[in-house]
Protein backbone atom coordinates (compact mmCIF):
# COMPACT_ATOMS: atom_id res chain seq x y z
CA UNK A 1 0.00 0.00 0.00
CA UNK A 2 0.89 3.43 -0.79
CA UNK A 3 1.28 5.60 1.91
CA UNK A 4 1.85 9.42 1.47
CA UNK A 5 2.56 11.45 4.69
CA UNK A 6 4.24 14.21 3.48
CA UNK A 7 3.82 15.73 -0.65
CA UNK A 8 6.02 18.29 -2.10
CA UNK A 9 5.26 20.50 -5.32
CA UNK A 10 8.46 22.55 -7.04
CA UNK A 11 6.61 25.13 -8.69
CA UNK A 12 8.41 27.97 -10.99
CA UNK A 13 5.02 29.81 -10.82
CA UNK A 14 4.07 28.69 -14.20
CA UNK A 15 0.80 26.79 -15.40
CA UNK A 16 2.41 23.70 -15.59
CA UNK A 17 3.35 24.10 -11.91
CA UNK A 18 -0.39 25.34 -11.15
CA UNK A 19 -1.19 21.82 -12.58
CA UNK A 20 0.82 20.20 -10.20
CA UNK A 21 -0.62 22.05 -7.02
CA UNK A 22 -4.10 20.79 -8.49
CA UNK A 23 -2.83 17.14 -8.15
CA UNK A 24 -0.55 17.80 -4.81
CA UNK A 25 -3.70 19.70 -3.37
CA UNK A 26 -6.19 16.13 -4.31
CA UNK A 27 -3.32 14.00 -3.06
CA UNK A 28 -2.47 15.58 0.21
CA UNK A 29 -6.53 15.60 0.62
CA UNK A 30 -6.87 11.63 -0.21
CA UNK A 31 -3.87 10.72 1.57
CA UNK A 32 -3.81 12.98 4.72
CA UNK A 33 -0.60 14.40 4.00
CA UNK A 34 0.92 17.42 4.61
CA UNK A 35 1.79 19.48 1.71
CA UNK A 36 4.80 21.74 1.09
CA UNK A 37 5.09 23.95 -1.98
CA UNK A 38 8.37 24.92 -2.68
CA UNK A 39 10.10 27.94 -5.24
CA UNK A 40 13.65 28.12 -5.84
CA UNK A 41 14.67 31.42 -6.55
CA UNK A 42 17.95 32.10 -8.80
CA UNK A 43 20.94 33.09 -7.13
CA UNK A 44 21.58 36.09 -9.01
CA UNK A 45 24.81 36.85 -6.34
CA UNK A 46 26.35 33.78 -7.89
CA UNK A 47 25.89 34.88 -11.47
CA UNK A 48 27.59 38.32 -10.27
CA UNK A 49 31.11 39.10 -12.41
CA UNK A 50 34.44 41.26 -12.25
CA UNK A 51 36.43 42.34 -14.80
CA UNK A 52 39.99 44.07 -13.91
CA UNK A 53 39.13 44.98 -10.14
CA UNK A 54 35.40 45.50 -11.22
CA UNK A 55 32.35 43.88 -9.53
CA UNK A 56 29.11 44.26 -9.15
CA UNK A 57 26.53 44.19 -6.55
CA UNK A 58 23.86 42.43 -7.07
CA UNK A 59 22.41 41.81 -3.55
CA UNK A 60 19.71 44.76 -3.82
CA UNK A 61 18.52 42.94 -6.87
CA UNK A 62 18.41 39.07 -4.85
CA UNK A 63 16.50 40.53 -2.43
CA UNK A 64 14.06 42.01 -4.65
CA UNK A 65 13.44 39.11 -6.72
CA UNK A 66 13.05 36.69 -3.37
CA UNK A 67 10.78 39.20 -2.17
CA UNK A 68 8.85 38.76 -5.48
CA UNK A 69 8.78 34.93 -5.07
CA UNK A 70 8.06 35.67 -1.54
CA UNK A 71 4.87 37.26 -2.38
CA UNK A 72 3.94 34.73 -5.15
CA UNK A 73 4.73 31.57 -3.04
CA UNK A 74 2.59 32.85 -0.06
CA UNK A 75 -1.00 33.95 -2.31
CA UNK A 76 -0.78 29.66 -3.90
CA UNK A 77 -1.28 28.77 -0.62
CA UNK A 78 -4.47 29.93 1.11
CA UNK A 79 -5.49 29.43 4.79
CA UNK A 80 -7.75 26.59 4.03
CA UNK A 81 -4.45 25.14 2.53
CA UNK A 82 -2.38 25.57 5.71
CA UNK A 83 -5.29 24.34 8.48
CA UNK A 84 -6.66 21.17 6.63
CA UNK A 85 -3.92 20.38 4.11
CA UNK A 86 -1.12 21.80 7.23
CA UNK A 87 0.33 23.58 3.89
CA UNK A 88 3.89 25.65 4.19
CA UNK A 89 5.24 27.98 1.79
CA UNK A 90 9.44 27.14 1.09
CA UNK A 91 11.50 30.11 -0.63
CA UNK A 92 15.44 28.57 -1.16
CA UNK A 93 17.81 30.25 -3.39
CA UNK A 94 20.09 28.17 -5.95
CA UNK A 95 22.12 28.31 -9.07
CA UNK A 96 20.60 24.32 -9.59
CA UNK A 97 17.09 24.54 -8.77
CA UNK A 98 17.15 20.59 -9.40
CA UNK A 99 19.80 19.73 -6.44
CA UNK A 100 18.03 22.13 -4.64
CA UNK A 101 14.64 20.41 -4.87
CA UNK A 102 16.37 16.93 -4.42
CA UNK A 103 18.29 18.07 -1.38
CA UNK A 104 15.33 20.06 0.13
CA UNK A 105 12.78 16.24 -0.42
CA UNK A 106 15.87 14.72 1.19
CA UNK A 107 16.03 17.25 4.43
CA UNK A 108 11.99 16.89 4.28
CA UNK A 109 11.60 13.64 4.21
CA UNK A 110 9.05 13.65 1.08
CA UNK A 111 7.34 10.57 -0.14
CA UNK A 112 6.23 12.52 -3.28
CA UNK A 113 7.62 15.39 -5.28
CA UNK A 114 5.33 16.81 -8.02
CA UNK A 115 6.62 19.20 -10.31
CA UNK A 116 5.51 21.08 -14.19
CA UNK A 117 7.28 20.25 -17.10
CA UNK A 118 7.18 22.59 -20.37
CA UNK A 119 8.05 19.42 -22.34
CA UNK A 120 10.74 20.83 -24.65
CA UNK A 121 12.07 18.78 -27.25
CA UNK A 122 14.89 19.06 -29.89
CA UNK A 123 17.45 22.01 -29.33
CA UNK A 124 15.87 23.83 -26.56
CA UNK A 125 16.24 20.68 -24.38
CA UNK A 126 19.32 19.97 -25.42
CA UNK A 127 20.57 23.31 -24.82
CA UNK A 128 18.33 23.70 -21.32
CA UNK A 129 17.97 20.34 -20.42
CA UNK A 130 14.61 19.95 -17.87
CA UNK A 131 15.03 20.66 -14.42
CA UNK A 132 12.51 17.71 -14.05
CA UNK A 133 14.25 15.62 -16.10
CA UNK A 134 17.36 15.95 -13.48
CA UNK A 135 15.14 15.60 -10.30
CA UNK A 136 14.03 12.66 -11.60
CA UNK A 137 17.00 11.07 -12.14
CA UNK A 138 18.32 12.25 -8.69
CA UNK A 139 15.16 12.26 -6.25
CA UNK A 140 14.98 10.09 -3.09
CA UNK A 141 11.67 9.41 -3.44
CA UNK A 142 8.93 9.15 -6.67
CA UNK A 143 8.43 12.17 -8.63
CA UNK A 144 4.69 13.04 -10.56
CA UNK A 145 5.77 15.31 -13.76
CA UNK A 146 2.92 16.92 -15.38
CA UNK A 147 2.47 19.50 -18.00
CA UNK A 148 -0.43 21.97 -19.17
CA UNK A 149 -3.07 21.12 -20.71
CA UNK A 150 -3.34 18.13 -18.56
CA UNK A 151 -5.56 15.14 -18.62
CA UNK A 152 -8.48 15.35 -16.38
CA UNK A 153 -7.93 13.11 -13.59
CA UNK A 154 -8.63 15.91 -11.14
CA UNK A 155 -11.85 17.27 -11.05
CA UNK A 156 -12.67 20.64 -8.78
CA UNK A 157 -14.97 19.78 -5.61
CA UNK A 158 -18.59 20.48 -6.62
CA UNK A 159 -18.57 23.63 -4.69
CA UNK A 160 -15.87 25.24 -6.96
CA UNK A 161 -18.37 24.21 -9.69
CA UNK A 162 -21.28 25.60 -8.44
CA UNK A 163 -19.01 29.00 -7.76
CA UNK A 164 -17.26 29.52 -11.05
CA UNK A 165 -20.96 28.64 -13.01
């Protein structure tokens, strides 16, 4: 038997990632887990450069884009998320979002990571490569990959029905 205590979605705030909150959302529901939704921002410090004595700065600019994730992170998860679902909000900075996710399901103990994928294909994944692709490969534990449009597996709870008609 399958047993799911604790479900992790990497999201890059983009509708393949909204697809996987759907599914983590339905999981953690079905399966009593806790869910943790988790961004990795870019380490723009890292990517910083000198050239004869010349650097540049770019903490101002880190700060402003984690604030930026900050603010997206927290509005995906609502407070119905975080009192029935126990739902947290994780903001870690990297230059490899994929270790990151890997080490962060490793220090978290996940039994599920779900994640987007834009499917590329031809040059643009071989220049890009998937950041799913790696976690995948690398993950301690399985990992859902999903992409938008999705199939319709999950279906919203009749009262989001009733509310969007």
């Amino acid at each position: 038997m399958v047993i799911l205590k604790r479900i992790l979605v990497a999201t890059d705030f983009g509708e393949a990632a909204e697809v996987a909150l759907t599914y983590g959302r339905e999981l953690a529901r079905r399966f009593g887990a806790r869910l943790e939704v988790l961004h990795v921002c870019d380490n723009a410090i890292a990517r910083g450069f000198g050239v004869d004595g010349f650097t540049v700065d770019f903490s101002g600019l880190q700060r402003e884009i984690e604030a930026a994730a900050r603010r997206q992170l927290d509005a995906l998860i609502d407070e119905k998320d975080r009192a029935t679902l126990s739902a947290r909000a994780i903001l870690t900075v990297s230059s490899s979002p994929a270790l990151a996710i890997v080490e962060y399901a490793k220090r978290s103990n996940a039994d599920l990571i779900l994640m987007g994928t834009r499917g590329r294909d031809g040059v643009a994944h071989l220049l890009m490569g998937s950041v799913a692709e790696r976690v995948v490969r690398i993950a301690p534990c399985p990992v859902l990959t999903l992409h938008h449009p999705e199939r319709e597996f999950v279906r919203p709870d009749a009262s989001v029905a009733v509310a969007r008609a």
